[in-house]
Protein backbone atom coordinates (compact mmCIF):
# COMPACT_ATOMS: atom_id res chain seq x y z
CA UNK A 1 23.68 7.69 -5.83
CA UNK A 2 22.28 4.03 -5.75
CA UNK A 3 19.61 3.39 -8.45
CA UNK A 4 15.88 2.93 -6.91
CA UNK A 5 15.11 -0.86 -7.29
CA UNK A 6 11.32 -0.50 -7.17
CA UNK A 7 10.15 1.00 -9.67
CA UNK A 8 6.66 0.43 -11.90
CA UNK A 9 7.35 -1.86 -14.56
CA UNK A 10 5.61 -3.51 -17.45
CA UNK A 11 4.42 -6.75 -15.68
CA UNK A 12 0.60 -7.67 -15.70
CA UNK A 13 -0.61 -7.66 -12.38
CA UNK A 14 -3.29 -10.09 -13.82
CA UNK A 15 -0.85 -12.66 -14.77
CA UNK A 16 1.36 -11.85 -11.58
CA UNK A 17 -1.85 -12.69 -9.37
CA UNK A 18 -2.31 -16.25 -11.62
CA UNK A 19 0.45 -17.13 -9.91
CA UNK A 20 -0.27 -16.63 -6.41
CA UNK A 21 -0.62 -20.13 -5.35
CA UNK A 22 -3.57 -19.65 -2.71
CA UNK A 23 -6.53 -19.49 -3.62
CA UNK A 24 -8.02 -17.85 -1.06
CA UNK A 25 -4.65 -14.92 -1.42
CA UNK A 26 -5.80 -14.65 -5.03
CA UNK A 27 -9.24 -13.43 -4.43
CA UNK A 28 -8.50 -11.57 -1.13
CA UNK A 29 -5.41 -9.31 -3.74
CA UNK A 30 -8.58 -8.63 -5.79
CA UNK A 31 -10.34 -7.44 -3.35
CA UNK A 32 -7.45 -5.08 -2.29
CA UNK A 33 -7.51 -3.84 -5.83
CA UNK A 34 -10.82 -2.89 -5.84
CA UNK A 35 -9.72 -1.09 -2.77
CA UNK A 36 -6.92 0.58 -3.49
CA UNK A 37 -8.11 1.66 -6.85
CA UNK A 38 -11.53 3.72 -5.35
CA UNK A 39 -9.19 5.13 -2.78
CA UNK A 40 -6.76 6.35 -4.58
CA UNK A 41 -8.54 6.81 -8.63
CA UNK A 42 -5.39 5.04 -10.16
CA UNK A 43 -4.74 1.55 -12.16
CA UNK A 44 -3.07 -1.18 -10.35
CA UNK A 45 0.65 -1.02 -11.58
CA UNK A 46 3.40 -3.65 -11.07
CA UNK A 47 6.37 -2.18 -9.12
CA UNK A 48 8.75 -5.50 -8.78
CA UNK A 49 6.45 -7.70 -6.84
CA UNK A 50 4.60 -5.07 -5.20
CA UNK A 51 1.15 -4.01 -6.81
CA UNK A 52 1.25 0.09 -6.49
CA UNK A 53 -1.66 2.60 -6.96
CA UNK A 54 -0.49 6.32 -7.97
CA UNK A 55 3.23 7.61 -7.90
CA UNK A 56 4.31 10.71 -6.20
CA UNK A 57 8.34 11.91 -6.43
CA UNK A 58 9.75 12.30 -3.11
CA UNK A 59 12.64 14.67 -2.01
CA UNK A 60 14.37 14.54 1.13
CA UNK A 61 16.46 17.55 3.18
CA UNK A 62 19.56 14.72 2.49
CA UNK A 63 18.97 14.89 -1.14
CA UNK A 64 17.76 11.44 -1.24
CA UNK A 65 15.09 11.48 -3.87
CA UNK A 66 13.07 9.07 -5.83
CA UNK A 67 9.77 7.52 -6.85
CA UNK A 68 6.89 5.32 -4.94
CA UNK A 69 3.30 4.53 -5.02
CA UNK A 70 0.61 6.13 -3.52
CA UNK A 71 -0.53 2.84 -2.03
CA UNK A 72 0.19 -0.53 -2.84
CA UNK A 73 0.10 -4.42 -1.46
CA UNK A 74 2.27 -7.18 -1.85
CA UNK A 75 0.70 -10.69 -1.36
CA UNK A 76 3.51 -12.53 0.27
CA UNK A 77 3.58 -16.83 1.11
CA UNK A 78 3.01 -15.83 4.49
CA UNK A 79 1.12 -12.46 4.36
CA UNK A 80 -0.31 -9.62 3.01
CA UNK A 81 2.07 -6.39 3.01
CA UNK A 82 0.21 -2.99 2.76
CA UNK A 83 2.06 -0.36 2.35
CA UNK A 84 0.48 2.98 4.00
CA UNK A 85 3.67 5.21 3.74
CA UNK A 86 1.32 8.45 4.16
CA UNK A 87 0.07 7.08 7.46
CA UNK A 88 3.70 7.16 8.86
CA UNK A 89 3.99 11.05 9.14
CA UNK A 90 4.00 12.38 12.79
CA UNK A 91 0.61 14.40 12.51
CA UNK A 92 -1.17 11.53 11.87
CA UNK A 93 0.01 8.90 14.82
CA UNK A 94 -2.95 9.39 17.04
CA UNK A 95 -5.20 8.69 14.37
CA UNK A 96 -3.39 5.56 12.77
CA UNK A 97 -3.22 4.07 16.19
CA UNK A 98 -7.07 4.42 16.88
CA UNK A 99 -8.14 3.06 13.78
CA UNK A 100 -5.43 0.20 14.07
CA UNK A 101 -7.13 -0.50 17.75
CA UNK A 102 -10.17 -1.47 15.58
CA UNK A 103 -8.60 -2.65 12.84
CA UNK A 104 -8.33 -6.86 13.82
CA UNK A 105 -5.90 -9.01 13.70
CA UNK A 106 -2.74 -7.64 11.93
CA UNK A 107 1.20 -6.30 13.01
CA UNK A 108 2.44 -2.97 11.95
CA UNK A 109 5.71 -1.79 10.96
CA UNK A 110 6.82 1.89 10.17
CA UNK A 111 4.87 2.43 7.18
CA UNK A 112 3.76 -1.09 6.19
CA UNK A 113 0.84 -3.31 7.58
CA UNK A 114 1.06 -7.26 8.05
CA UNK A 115 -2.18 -9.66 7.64
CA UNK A 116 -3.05 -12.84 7.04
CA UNK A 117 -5.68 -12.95 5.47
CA UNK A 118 -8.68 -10.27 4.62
CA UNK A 119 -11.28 -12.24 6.86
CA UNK A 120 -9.21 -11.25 10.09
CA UNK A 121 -9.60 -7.37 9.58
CA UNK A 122 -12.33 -5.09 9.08
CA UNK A 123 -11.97 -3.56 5.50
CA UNK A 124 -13.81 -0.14 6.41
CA UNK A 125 -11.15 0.65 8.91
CA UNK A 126 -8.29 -0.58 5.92
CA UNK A 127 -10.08 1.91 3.29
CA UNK A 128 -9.66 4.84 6.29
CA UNK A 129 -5.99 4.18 6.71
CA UNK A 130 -5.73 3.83 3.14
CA UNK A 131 -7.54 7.40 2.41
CA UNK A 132 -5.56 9.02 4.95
CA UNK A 133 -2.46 7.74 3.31
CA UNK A 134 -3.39 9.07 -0.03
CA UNK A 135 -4.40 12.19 1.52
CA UNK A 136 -1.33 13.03 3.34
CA UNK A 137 0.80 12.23 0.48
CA UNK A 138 -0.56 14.29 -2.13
CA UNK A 139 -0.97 17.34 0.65
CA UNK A 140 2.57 16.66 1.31
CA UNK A 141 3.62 15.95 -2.64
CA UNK A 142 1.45 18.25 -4.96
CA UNK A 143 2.99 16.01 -8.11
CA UNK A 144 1.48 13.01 -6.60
């Protein structure tokens, strides 16, 4: 089996965010710590380039298992990715589509949420897709 690439490391997500060359990135990845840290109770944790909240160990029917965060964000040149993995399951579609109707201006992947910029979306509505995330994964992953 393939070894899992991301994984937390022991970066300093202090000194990884000096380096994010916009400004205006910078404070808005603060901000998403702050976040991400009430939601889900855990430290911010470097997991390559990918600032993670919480780990859970994940097991699937194939026998594909592994580690991930809870939650986590990635401040990309171009844009912010989010990563809401516990939003994916099939249970909670109806209600991940509602709240991303209010949400602003953003694109969506499976699991993983595209903005700009923090000013374009409305953070309640981020902190209730984040919660449900959280909440779904440790209901679905007691070690989480």
């Amino acid at each position: 089996m393939a070894e899992q690439k991301t994984r937390p490391g022991p970066g300093n997500v202090g000194e990884f965010l000096a380096q994010v060359e916009n400004p205006q990135k910078r404070a808005d990845s603060h901000v998403l710590i702050e976040l991400m840290s009430a939601v889900s109770g855990q430290p911010p944790v470097l997991w390559g380039s990918i600032v993670g909240f919480g780990q859970y160990h994940y097991r699937y029917p194939t026998g594909h298992e592994g580690d991930a965060f809870l939650i986590g964000f990635a401040p990309r040149k171009a844009e912010f990715s989010i990563y809401l993995m516990g939003t994916y399951f099939p249970e909670e579609t109806e209600r991940r589509q509602a709240l991303l109707a209010r949400l602003g201006k953003h694109r969506m992947g499976k699991a993983c949420l595209y903005v700009k910029r923090l000013s374009d979306i409305d953070l309640g509505v981020l902190r209730e897709l984040a919660e449900i995330s959280v909440r779904k994964l440790r209901e679905t992953y007691p070690n989480a």
